[in-house]
N, C-alpha and C. Protein backbone atom coordinates (compact mmCIF):
# COMPACT_ATOMS: atom_id res chain seq x y z
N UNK A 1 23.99 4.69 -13.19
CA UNK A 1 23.67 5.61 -14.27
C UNK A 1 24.31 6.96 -13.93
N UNK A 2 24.86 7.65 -15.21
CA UNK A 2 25.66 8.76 -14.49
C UNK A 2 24.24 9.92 -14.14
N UNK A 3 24.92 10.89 -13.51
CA UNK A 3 24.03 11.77 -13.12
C UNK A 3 23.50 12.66 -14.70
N UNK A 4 24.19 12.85 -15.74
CA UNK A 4 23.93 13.19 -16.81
C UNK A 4 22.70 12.05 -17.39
N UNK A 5 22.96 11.14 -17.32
CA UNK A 5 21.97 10.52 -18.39
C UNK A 5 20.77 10.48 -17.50
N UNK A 6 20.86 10.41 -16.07
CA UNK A 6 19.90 9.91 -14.95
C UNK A 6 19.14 11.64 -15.24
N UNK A 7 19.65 12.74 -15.51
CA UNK A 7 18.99 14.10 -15.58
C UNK A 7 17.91 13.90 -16.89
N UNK A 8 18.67 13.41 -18.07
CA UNK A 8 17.65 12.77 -19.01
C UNK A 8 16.91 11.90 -19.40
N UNK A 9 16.53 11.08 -18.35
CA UNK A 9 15.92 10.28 -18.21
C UNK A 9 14.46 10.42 -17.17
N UNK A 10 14.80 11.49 -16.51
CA UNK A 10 14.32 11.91 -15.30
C UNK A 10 13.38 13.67 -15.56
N UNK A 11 12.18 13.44 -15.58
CA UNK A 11 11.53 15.02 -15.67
C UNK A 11 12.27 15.72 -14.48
N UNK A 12 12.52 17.04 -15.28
CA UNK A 12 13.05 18.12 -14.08
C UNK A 12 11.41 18.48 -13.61
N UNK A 13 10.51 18.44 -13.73
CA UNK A 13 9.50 19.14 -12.95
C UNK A 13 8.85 17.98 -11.80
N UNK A 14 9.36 17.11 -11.62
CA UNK A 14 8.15 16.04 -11.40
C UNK A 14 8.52 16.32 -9.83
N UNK A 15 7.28 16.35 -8.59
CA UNK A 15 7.21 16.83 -7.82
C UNK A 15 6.12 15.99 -7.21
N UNK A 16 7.03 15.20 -5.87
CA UNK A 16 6.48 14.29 -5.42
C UNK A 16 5.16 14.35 -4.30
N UNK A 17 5.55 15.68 -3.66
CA UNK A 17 4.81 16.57 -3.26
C UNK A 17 3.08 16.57 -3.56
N UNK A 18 2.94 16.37 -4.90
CA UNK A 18 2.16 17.24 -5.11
C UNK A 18 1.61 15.22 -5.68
N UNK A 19 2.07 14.37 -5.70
CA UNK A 19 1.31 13.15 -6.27
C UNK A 19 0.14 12.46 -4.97
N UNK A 20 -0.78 12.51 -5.11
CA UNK A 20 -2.13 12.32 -4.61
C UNK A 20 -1.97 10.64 -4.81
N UNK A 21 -1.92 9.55 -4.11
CA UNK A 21 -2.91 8.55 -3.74
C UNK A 21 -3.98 8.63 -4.17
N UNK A 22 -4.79 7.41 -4.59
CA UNK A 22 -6.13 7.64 -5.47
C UNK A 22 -6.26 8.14 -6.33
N UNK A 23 -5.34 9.55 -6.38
CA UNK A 23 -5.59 10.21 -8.10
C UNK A 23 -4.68 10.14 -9.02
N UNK A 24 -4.72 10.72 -10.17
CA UNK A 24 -3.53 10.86 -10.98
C UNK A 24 -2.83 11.07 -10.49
N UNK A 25 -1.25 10.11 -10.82
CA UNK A 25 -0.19 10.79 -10.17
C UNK A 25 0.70 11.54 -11.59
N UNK A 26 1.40 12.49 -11.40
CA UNK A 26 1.76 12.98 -11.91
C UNK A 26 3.35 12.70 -12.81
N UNK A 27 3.39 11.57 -12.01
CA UNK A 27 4.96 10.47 -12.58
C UNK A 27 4.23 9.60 -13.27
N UNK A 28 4.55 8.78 -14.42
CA UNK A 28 4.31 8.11 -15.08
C UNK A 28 4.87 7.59 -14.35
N UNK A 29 4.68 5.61 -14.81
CA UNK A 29 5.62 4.24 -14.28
C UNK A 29 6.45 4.50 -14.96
N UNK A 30 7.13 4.73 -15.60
CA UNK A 30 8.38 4.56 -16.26
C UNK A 30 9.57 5.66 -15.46
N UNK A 31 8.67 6.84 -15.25
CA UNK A 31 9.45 8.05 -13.82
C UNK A 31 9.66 7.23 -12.39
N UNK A 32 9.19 6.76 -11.99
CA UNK A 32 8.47 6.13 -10.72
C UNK A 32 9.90 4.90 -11.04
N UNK A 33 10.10 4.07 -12.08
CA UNK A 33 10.59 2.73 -12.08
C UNK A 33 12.24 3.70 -12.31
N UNK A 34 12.47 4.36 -12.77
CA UNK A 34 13.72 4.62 -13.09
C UNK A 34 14.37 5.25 -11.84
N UNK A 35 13.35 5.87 -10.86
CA UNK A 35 13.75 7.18 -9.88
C UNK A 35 14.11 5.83 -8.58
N UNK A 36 12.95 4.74 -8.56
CA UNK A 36 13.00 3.27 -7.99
C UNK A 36 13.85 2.46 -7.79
N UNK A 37 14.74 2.56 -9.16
CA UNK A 37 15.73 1.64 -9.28
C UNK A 37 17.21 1.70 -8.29
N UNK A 38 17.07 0.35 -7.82
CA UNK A 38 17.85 0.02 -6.42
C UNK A 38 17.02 -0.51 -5.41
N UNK A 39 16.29 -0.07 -5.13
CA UNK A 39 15.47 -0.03 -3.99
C UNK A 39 15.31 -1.58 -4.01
N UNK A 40 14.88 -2.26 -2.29
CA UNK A 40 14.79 -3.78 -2.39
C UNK A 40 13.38 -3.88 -2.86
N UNK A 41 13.05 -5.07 -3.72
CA UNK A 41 12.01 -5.76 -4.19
C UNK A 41 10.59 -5.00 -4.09
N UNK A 42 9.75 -4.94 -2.75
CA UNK A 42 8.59 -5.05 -2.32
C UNK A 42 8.59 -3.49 -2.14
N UNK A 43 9.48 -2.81 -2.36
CA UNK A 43 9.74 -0.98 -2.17
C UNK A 43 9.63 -0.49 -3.23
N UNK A 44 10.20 -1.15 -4.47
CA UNK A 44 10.19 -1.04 -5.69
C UNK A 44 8.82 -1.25 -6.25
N UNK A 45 8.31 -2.09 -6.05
CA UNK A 45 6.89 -2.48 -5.96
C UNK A 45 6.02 -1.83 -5.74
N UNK A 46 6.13 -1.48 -4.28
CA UNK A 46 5.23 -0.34 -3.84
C UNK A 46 4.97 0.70 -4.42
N UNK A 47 6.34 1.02 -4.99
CA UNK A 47 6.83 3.01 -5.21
C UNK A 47 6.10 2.67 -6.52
N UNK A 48 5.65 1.64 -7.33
CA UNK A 48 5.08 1.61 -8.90
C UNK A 48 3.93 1.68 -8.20
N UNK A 49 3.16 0.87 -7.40
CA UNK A 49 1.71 0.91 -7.48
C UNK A 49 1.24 2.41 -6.15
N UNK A 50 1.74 2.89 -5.42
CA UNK A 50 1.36 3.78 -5.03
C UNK A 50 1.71 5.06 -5.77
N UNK A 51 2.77 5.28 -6.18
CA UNK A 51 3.51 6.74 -7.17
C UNK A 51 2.72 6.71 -8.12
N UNK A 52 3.11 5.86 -8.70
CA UNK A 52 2.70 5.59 -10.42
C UNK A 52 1.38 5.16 -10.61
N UNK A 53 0.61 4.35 -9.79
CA UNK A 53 -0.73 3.73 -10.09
C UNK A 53 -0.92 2.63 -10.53
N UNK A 54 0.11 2.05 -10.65
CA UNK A 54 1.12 0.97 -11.89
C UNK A 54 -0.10 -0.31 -10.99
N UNK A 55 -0.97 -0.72 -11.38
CA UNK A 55 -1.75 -2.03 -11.15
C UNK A 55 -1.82 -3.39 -11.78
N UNK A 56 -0.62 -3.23 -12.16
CA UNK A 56 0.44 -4.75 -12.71
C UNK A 56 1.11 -5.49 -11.78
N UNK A 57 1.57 -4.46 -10.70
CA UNK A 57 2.07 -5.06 -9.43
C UNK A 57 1.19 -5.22 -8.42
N UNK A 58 0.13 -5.02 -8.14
CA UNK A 58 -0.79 -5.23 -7.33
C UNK A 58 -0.71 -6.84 -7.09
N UNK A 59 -1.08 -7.67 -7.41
CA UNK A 59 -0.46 -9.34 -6.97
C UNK A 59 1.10 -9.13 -6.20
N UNK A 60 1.65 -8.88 -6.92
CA UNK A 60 2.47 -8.97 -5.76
C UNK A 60 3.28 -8.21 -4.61
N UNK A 61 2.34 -7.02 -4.69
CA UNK A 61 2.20 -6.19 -3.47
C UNK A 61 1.25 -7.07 -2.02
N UNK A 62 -0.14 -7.52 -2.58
CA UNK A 62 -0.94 -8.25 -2.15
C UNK A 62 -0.42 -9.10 -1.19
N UNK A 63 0.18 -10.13 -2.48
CA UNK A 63 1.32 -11.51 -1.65
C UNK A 63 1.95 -11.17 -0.68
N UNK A 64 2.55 -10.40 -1.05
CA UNK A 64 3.93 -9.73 0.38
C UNK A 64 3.20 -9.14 1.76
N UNK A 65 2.15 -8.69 1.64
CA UNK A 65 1.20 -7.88 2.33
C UNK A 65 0.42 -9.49 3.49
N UNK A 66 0.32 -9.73 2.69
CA UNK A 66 -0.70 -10.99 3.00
C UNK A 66 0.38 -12.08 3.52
N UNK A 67 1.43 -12.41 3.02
CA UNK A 67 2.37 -13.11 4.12
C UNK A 67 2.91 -12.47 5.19
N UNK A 68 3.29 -11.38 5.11
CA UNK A 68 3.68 -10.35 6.64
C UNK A 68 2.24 -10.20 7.56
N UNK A 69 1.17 -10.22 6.84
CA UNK A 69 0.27 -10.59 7.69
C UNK A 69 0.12 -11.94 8.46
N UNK A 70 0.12 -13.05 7.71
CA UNK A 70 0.30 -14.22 8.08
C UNK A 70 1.23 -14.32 9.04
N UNK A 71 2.26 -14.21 9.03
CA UNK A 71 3.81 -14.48 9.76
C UNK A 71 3.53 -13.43 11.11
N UNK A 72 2.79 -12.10 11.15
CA UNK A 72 2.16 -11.48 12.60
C UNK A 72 1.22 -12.31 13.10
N UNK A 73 0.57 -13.03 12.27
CA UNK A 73 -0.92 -13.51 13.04
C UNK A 73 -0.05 -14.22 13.83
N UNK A 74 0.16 -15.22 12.87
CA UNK A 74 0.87 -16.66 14.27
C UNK A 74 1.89 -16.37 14.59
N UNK A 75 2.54 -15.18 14.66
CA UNK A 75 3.56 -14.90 16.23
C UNK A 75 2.89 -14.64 17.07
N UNK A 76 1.42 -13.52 16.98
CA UNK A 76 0.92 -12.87 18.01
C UNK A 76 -0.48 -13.49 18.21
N UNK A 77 -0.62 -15.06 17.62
CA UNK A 77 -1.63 -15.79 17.66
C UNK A 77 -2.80 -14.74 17.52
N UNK A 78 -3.23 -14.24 16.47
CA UNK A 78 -4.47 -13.70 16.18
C UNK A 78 -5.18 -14.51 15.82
N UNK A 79 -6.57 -14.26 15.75
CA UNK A 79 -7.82 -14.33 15.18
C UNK A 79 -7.49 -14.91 13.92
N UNK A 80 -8.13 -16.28 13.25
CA UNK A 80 -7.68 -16.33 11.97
C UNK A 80 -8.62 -16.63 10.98
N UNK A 81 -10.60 -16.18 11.76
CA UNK A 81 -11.05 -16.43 11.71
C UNK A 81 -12.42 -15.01 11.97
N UNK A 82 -12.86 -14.47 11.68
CA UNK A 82 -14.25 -13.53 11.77
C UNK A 82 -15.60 -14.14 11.82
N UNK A 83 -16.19 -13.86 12.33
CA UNK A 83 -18.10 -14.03 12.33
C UNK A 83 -18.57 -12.79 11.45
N UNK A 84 -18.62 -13.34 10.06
CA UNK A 84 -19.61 -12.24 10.08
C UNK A 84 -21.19 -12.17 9.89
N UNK A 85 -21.91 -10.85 9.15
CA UNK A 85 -22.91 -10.04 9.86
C UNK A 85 -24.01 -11.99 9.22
N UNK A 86 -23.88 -12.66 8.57
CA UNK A 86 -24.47 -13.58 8.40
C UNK A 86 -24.49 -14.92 9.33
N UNK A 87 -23.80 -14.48 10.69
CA UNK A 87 -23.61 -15.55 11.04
C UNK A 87 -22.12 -16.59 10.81
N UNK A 88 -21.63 -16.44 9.61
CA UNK A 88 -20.69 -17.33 9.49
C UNK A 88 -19.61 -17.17 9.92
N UNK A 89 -18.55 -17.92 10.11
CA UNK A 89 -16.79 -17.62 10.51
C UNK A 89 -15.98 -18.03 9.45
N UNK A 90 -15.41 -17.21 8.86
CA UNK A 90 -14.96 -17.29 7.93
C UNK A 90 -13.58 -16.55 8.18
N UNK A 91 -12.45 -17.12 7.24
CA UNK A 91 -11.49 -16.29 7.47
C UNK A 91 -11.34 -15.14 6.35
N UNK A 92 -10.52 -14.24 6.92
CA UNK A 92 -10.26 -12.73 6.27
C UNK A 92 -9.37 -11.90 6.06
N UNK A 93 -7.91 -12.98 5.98
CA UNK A 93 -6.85 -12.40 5.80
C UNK A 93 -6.53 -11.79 4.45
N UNK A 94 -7.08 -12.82 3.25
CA UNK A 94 -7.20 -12.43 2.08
C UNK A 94 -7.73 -11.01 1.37
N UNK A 95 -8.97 -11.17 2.53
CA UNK A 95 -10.27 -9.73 2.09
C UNK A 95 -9.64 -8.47 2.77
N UNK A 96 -8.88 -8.67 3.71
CA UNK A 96 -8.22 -7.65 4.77
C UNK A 96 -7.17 -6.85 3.92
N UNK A 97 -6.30 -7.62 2.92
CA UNK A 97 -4.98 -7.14 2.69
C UNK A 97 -5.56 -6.55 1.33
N UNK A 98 -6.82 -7.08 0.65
CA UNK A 98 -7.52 -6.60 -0.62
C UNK A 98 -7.97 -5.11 -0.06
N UNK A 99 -8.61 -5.00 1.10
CA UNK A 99 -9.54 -4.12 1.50
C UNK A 99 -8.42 -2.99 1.99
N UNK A 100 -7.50 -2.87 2.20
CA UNK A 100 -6.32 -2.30 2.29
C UNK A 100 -5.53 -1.73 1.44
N UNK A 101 -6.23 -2.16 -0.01
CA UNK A 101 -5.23 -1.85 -1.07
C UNK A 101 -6.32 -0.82 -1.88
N UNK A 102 -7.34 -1.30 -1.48
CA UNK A 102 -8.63 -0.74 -2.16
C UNK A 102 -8.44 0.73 -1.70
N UNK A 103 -8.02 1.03 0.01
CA UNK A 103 -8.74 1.79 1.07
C UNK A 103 -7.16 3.01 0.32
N UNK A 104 -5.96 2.27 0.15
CA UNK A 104 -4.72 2.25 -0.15
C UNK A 104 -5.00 3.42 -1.82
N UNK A 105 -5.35 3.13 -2.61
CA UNK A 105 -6.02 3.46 -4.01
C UNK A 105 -7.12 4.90 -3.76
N UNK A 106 -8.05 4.79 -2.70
CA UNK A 106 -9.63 5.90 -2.38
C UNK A 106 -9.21 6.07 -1.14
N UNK A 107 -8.18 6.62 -0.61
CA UNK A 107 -8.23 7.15 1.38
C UNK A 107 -9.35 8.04 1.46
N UNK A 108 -9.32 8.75 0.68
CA UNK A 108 -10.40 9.89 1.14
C UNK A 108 -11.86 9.23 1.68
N UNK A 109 -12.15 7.77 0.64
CA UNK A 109 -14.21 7.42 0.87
C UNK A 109 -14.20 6.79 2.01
N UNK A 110 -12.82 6.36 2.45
CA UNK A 110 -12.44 5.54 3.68
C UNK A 110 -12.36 6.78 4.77
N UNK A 111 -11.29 8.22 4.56
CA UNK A 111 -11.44 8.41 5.67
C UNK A 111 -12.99 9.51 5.92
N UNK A 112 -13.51 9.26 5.08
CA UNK A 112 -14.97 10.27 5.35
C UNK A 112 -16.03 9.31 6.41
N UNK A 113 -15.38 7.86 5.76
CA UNK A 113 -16.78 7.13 6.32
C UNK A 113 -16.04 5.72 6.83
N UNK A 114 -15.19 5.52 7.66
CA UNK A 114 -14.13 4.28 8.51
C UNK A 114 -14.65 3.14 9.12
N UNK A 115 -16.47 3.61 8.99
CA UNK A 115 -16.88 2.10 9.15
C UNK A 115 -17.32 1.39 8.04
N UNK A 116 -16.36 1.72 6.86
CA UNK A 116 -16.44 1.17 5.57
C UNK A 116 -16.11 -0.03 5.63
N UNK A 117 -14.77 0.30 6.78
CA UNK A 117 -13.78 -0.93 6.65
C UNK A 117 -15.18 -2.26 7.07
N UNK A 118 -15.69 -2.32 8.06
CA UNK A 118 -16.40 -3.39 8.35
C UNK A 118 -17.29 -3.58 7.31
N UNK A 119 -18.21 -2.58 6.97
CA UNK A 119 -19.22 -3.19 5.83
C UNK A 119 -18.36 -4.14 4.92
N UNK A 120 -17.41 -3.44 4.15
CA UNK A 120 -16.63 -4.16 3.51
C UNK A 120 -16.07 -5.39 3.66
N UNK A 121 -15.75 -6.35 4.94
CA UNK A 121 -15.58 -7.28 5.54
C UNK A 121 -16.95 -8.08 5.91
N UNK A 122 -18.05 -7.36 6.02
CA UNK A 122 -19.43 -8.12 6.12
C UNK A 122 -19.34 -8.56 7.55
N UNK A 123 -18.59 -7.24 8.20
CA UNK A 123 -18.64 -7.88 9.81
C UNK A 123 -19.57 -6.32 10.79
N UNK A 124 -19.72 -7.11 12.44
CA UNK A 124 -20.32 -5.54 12.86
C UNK A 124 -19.30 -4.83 13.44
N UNK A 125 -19.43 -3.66 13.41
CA UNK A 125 -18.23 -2.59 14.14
C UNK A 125 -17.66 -2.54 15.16
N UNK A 126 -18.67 -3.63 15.92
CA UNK A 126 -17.62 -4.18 17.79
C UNK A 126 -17.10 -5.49 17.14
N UNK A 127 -17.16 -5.91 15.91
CA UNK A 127 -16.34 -6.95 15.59
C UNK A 127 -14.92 -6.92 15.47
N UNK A 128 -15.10 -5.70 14.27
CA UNK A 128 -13.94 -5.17 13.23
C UNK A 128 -13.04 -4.48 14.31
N UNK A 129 -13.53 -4.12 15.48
CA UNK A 129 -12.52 -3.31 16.73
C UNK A 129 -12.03 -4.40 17.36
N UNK A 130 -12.63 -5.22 17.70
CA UNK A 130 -12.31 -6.24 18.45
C UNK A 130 -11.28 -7.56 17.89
N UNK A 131 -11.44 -8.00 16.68
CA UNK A 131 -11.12 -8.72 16.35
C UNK A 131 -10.29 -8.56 14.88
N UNK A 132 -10.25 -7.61 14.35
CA UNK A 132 -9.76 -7.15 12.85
C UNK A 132 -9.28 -5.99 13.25
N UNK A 133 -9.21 -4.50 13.61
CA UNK A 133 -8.25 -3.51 13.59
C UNK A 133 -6.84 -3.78 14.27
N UNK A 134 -6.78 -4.29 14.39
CA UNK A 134 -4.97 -4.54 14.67
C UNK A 134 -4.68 -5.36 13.68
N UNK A 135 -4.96 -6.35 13.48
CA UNK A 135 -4.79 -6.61 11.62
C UNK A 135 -4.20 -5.73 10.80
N UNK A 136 -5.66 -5.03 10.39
CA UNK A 136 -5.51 -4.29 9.40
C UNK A 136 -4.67 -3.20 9.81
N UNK A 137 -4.17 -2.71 10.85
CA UNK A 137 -3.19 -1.84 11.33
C UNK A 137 -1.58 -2.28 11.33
N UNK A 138 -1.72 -3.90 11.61
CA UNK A 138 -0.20 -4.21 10.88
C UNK A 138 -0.03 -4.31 9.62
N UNK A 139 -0.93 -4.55 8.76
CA UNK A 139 -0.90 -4.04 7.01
C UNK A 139 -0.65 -3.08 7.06
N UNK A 140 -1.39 -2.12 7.44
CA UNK A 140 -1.41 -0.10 7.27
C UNK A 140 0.24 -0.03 7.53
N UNK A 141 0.88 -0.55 8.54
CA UNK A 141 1.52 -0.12 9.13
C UNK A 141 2.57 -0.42 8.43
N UNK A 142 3.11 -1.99 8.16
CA UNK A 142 4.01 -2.39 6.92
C UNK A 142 3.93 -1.83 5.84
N UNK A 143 2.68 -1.67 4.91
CA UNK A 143 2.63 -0.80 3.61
C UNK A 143 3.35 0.87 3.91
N UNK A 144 3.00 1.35 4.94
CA UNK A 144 3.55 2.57 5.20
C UNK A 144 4.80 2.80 5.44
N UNK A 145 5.84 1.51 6.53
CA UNK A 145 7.17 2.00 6.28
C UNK A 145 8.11 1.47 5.04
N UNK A 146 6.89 0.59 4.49
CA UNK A 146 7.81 0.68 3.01
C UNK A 146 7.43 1.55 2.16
N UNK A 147 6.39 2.18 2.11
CA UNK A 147 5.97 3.47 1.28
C UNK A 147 6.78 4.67 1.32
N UNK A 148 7.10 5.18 2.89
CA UNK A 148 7.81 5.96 3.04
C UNK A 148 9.24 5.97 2.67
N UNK A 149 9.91 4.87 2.80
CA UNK A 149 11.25 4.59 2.42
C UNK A 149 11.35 4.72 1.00
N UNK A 150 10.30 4.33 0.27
CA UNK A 150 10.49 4.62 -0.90
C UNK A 150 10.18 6.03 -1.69
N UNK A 151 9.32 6.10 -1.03
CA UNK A 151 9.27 7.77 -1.40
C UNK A 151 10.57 8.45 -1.23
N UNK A 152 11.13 8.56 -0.03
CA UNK A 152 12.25 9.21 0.34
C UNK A 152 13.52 8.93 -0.93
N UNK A 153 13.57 7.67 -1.05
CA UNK A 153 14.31 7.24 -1.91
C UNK A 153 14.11 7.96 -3.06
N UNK A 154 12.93 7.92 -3.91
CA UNK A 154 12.45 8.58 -4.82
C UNK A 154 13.02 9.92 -4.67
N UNK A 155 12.69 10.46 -4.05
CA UNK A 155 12.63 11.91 -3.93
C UNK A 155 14.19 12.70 -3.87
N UNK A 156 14.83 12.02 -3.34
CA UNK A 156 16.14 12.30 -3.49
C UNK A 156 16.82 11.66 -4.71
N UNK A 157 16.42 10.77 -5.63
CA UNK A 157 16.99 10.57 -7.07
C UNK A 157 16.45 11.95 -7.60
N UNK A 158 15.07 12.16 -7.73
CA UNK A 158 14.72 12.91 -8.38
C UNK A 158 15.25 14.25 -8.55
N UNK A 159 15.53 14.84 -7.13
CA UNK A 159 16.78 15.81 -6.48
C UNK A 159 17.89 15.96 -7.28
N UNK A 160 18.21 14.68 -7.04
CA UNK A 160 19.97 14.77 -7.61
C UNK A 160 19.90 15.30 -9.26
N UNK A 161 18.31 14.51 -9.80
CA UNK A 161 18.54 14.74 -11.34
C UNK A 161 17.75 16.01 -11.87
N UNK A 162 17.23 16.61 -10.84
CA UNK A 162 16.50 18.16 -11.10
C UNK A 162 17.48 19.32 -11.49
């Protein structure tokens, strides 16, 4: 797209800076998908449901989330399996990459109160240390360097067309 049409297509004010996680963001999806475009698959993805709020892609943010989880467990043979506060063992890869997207959407109720994460899992807090935070830290951790890449990305279309 030339840089002319990409300027009209593109708000001169929109300021990435200032877009909040959890809250309104201040790019519409349609800012977010145009500023996006290029970017590989699951970046593109991201940059809609974290920028934009865009919760159409959420499935398959999830998926991608939840197989890079999978594909760490059984390299680094994790846990594939929790006790929780009822007694049962159940697995929680599913609830982990949900509870991540949730935490992903509200950081703030998460970071006021971090033993959310376990209530939320229905496990106890020497569980969730023991047996689930490195988990959920290779989610955090994948969602984040594709978040960032895309932001960056973002942010410099937006540049060029300001």
């Amino acid at each position: 797209m030339s840089e002319h049409l990409w300027s009209l297509a593109t708000p001169s004010h929109a300021d990435l800076e200032a877009v909040s996680r959890g809250g309104i963001p201040e790019l519409t999806q349609q800012d977010v998908a145009l500023a996006a475009a290029g970017l590989p698959r699951i970046e593109f993805l991201i940059a809609l449901y974290s920028l934009a709020g865009d919760e159409s892609v959420r499935s398959a943010v999830r998926t991608y989330l939840l197989e890079h989880l999978l594909a760490e467990r059984e390299r680094m043979q994790w846990a594939r399996k929790v006790e929780t506060l009822d007694g049962q063992r159940t697995p929680f890869a599913e609830a982990l990459v949900e509870l991540y997207l949730a935490e992903e959407r509200r950081p703030s109720i998460f970071q006021a109160a971090p033993q959310l994460r376990a209530v939320a899992l229905r496990v106890e807090p020497a569980t969730w240390q023991r047996v689930v935070a490195h988990q959920w830290a290779c989610v955090a951790g994948e969602y984040a360097r594709r978040l960032l890449s895309a932001e960056d990305w973002v942010r410099r279309r937006i540049r060029v067309s300001a």
